[in-house]
N, C-alpha and C. Protein backbone atom coordinates (compact mmCIF):
# COMPACT_ATOMS: atom_id res chain seq x y z
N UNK A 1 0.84 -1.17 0.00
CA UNK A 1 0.00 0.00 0.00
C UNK A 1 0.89 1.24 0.00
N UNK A 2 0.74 2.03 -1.23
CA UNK A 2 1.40 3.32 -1.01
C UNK A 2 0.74 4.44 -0.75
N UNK A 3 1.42 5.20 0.29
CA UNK A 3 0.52 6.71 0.81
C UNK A 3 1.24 8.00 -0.12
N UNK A 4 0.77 8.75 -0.65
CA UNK A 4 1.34 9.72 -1.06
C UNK A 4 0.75 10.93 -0.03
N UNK A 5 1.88 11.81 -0.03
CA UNK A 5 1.49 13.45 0.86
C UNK A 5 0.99 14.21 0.11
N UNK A 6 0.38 14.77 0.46
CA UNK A 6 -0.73 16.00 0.09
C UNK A 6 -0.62 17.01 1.04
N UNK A 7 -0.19 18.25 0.36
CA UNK A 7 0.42 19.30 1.45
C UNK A 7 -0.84 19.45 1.53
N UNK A 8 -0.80 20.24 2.79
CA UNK A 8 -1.98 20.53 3.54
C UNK A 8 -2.45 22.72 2.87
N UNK A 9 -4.04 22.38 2.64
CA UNK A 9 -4.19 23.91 1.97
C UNK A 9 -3.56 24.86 2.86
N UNK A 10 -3.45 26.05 2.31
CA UNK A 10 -2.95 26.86 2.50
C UNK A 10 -4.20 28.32 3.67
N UNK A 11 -3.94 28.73 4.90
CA UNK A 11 -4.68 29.31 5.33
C UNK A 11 -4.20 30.69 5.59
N UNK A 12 -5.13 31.22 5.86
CA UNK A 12 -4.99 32.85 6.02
C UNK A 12 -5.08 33.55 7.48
N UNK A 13 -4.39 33.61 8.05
CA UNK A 13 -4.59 34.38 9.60
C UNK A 13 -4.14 36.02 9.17
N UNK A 14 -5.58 36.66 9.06
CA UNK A 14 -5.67 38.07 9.07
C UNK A 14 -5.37 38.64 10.42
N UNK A 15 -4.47 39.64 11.26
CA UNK A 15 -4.04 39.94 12.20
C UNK A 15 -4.77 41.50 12.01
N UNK A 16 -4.88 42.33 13.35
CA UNK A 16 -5.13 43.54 13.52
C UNK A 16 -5.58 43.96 15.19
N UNK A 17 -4.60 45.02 15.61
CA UNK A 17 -4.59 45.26 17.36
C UNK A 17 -5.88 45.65 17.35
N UNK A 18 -6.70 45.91 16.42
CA UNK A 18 -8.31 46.79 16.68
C UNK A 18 -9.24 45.93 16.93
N UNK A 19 -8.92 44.56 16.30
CA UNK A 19 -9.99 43.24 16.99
C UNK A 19 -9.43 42.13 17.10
N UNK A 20 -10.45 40.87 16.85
CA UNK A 20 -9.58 39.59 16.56
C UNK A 20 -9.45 39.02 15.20
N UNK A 21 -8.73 37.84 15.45
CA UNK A 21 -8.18 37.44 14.07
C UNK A 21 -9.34 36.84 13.17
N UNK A 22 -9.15 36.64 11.70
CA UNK A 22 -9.87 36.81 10.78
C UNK A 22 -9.03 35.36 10.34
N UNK A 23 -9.74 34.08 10.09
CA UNK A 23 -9.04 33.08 9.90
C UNK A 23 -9.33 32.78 8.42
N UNK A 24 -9.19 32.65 7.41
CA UNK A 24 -9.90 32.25 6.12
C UNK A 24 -9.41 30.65 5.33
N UNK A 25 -9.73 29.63 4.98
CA UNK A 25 -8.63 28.88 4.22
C UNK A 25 -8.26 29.37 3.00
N UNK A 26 -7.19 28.54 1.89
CA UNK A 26 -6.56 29.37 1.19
C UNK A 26 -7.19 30.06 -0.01
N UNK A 27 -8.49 29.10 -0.45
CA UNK A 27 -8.99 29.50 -1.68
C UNK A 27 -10.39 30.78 -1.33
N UNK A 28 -10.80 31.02 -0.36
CA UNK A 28 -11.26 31.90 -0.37
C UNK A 28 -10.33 33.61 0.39
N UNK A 29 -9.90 33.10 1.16
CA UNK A 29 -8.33 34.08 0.97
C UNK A 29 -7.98 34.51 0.00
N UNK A 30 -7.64 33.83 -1.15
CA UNK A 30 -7.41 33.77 -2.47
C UNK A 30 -8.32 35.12 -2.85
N UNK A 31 -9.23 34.39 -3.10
CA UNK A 31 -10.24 35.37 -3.62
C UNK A 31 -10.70 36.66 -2.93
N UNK A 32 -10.48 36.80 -1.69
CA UNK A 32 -10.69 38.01 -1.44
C UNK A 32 -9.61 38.98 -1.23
N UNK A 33 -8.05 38.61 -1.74
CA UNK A 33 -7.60 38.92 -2.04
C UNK A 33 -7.43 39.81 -3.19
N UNK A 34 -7.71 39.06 -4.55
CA UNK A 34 -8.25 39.43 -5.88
C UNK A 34 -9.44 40.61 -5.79
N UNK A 35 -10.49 40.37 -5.18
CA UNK A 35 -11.38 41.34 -5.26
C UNK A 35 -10.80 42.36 -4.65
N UNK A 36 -9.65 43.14 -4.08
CA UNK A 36 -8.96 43.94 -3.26
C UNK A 36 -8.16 44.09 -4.82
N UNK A 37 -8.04 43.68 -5.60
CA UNK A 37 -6.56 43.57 -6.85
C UNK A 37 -5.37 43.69 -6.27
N UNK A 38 -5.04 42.36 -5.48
CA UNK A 38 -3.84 41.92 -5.15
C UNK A 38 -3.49 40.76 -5.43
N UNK A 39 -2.38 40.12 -5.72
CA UNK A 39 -2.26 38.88 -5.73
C UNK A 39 -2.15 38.17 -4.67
N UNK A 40 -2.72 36.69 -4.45
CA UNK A 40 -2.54 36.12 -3.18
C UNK A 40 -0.97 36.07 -2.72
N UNK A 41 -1.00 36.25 -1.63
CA UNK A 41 0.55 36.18 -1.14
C UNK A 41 0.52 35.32 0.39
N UNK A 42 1.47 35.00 0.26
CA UNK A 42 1.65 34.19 2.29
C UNK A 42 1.59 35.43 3.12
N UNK A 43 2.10 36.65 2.85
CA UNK A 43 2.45 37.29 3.78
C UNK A 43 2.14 38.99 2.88
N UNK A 44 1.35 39.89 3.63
CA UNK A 44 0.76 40.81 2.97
C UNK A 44 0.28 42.32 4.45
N UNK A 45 0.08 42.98 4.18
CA UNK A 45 -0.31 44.31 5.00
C UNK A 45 -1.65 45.30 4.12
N UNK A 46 -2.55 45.44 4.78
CA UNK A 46 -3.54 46.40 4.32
C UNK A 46 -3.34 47.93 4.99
N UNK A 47 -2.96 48.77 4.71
CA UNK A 47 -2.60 49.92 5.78
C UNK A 47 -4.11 50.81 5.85
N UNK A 48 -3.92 51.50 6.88
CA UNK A 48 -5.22 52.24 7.23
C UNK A 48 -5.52 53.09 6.25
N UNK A 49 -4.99 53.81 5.12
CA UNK A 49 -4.85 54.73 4.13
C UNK A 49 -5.82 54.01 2.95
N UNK A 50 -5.63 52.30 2.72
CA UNK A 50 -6.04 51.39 1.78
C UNK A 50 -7.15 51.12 1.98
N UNK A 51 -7.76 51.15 3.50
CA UNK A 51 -8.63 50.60 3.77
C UNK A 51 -10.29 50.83 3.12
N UNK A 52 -10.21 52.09 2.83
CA UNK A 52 -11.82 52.37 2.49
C UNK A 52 -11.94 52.27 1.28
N UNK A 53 -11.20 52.00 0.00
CA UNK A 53 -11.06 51.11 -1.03
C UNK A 53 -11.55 49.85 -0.99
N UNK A 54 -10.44 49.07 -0.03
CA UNK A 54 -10.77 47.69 0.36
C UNK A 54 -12.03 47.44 0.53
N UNK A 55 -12.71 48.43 1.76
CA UNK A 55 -14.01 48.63 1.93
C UNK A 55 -15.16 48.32 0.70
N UNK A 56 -14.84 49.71 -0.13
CA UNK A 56 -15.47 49.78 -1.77
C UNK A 56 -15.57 48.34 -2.12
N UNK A 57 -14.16 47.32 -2.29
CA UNK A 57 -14.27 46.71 -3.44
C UNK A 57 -14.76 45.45 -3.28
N UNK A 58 -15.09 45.31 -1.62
CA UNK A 58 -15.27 44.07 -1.02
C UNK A 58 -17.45 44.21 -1.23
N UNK A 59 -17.68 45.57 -1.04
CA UNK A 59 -18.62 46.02 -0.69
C UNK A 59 -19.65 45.91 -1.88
N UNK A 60 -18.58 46.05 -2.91
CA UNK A 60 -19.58 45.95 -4.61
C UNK A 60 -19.38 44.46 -5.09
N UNK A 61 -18.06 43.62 -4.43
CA UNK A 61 -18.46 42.36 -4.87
C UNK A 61 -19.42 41.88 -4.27
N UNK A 62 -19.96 41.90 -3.18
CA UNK A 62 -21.22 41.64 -2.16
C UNK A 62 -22.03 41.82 -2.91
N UNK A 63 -22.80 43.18 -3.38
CA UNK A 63 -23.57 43.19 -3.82
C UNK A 63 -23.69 42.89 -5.80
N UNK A 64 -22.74 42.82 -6.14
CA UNK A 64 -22.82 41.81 -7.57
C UNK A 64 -23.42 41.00 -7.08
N UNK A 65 -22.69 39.51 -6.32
CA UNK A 65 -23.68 38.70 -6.42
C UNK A 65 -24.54 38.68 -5.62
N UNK A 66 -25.12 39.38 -5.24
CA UNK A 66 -26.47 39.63 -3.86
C UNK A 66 -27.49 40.40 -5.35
N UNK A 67 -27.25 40.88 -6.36
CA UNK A 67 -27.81 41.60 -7.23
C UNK A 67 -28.93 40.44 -7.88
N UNK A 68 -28.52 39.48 -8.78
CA UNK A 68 -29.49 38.52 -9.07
C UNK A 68 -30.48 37.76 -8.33
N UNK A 69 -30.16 37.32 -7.18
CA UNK A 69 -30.57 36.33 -6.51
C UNK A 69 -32.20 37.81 -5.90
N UNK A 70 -31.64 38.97 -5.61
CA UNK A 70 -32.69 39.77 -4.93
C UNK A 70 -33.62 39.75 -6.61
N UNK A 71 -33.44 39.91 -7.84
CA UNK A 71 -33.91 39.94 -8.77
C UNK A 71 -35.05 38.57 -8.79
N UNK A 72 -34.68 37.82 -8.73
CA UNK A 72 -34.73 36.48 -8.31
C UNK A 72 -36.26 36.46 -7.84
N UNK A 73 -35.72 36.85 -6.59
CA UNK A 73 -36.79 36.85 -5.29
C UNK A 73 -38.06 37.58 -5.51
N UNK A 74 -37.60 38.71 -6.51
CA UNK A 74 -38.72 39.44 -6.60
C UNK A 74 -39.90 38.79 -7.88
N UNK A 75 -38.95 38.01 -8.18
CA UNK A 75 -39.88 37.18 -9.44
C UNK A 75 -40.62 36.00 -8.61
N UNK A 76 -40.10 35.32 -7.93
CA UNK A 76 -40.65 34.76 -6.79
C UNK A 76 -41.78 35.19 -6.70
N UNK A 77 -41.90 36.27 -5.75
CA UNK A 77 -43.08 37.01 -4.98
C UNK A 77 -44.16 37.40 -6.10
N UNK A 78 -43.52 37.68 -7.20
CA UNK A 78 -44.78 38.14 -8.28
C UNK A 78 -45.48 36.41 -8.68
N UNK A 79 -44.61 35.38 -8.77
CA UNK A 79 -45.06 34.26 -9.20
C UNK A 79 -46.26 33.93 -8.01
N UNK A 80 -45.76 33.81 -7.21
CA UNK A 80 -46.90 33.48 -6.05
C UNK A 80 -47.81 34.34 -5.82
N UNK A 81 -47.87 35.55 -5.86
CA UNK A 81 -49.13 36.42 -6.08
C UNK A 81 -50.05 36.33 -7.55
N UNK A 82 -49.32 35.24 -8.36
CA UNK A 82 -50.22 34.85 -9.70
C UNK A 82 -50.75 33.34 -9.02
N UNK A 83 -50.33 33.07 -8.16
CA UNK A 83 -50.43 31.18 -8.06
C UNK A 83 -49.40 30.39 -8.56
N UNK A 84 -48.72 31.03 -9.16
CA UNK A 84 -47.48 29.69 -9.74
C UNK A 84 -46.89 29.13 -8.88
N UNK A 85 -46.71 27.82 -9.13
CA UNK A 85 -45.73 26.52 -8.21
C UNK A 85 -44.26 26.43 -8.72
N UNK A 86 -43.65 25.44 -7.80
CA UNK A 86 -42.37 25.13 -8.67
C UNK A 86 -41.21 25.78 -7.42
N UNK A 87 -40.42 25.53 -7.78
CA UNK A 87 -39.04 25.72 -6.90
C UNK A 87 -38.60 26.98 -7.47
N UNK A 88 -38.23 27.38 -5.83
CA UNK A 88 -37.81 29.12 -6.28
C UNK A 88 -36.57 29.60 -7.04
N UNK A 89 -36.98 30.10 -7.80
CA UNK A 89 -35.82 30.67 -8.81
C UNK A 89 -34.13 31.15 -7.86
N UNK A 90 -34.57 31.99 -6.91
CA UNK A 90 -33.84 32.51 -6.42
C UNK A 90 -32.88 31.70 -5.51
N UNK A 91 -33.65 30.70 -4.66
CA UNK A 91 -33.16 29.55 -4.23
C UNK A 91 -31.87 28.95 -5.43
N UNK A 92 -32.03 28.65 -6.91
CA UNK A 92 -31.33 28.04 -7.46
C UNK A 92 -29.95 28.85 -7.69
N UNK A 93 -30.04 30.48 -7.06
CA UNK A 93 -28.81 31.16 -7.42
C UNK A 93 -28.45 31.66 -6.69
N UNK A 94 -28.68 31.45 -5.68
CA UNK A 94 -27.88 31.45 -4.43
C UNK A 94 -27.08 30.53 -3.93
N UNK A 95 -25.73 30.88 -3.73
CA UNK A 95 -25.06 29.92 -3.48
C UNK A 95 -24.84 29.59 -1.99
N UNK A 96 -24.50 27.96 -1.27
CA UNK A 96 -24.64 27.86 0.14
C UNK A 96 -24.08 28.65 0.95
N UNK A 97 -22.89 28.73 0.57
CA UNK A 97 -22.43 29.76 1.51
C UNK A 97 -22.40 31.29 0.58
N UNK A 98 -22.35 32.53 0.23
CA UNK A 98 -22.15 33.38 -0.41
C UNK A 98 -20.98 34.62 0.19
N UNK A 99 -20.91 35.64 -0.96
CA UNK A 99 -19.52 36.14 -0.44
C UNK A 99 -20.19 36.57 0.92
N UNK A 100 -21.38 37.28 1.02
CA UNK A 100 -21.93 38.40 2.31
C UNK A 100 -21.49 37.52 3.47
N UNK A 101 -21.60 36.26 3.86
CA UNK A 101 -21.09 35.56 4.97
C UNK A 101 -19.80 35.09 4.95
N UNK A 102 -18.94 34.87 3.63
CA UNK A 102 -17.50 34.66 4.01
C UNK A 102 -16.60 35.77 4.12
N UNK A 103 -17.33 37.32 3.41
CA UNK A 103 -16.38 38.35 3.50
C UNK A 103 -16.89 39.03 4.97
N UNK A 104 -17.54 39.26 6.02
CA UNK A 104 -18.34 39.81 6.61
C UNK A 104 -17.13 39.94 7.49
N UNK A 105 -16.19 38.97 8.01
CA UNK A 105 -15.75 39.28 9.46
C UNK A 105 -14.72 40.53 8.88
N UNK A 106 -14.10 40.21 7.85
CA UNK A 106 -13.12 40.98 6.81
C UNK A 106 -13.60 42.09 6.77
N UNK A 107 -14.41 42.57 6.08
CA UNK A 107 -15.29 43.94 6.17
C UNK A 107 -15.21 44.05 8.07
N UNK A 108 -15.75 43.34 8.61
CA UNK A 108 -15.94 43.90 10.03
C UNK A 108 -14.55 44.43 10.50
N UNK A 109 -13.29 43.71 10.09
CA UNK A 109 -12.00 43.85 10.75
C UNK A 109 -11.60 45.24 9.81
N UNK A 110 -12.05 45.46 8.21
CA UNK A 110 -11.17 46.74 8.10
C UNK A 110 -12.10 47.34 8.83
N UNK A 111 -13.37 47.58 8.94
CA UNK A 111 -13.87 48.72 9.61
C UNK A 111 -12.87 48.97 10.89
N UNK A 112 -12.92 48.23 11.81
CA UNK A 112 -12.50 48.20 13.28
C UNK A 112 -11.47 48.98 13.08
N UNK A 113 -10.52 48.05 12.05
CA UNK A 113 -8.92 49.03 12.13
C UNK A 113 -8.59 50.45 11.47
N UNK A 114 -9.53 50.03 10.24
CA UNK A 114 -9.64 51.46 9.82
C UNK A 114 -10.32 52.53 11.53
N UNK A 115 -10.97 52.53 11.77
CA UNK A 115 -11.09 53.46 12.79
C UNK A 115 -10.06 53.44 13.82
N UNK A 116 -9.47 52.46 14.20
CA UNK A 116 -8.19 52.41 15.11
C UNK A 116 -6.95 52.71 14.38
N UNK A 117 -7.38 53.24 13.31
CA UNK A 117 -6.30 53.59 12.61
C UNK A 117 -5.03 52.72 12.85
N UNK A 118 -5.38 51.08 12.65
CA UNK A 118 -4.05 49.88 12.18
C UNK A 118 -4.09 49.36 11.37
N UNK A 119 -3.18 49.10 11.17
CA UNK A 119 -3.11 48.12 10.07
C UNK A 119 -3.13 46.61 9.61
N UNK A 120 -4.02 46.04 8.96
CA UNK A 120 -4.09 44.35 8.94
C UNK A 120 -3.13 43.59 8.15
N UNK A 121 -2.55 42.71 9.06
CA UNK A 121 -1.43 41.83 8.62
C UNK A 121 -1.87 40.29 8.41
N UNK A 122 -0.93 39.75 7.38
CA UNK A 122 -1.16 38.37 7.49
C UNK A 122 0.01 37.81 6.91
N UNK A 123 0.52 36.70 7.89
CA UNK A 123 1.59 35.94 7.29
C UNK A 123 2.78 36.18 7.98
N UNK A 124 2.73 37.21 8.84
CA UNK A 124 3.75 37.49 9.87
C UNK A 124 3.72 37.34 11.28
């Protein structure tokens, strides 16, 4: 029987003295990285100056995909005020987890530091 290793993914410990840590694994790290237009890195700094950008860009990917699914919903509500059956549209485009709950603590931590005026680290 042979075992082969499989490095273990890659995780994200977001640091900042204004709250607590922000843990992410690597592929959504990844990505909220990108939506910031950075490349993923092991080791990175958001400074208080960056932050309300960060804010912006985290804030409009939220609502991109929060945009259809509310579209969605509202077709929903008109269907059932006609009587129509069937599985909800909006249900099918929503995804289980979405960004609004994986970016939320992130958004919560630049806010914090942005007002404590620190800066968020990771990888150090």
């Amino acid at each position: 029987m042979s075992v082969t290793f499989q490095p273990a993914a890659m995780i994200y410990k977001f640091k900042s003295p204004a709250c607590g840590d922000v843990i992410m694994l690597g592929p959504n790290g990844d990505q909220m990285l990108r939506l910031l237009g950075r490349e993923p890195a092991a080791q990175g700094i958001i400074e208080p100056g960056a932050m309300p950008a960060a804010l912006q860009a985290l804030q409009a990917a939220i609502a991109a995909q929060d945009a259809p699914a509310a579209e969605a919903n509202e077709a929903d509500k008109a269907n059932e005020a006609d009587g129509a059956d069937g599985e909800a549209a909006g249900d099918a485009l929503r995804p289980a987890v979405g960004l609004r709950q994986r970016l939320w603590p992130m958004v919560d931590m630049l806010r914090r530091s942005q007002a404590a005026g620190a800066a968020v680290v990771w990888g150090v």
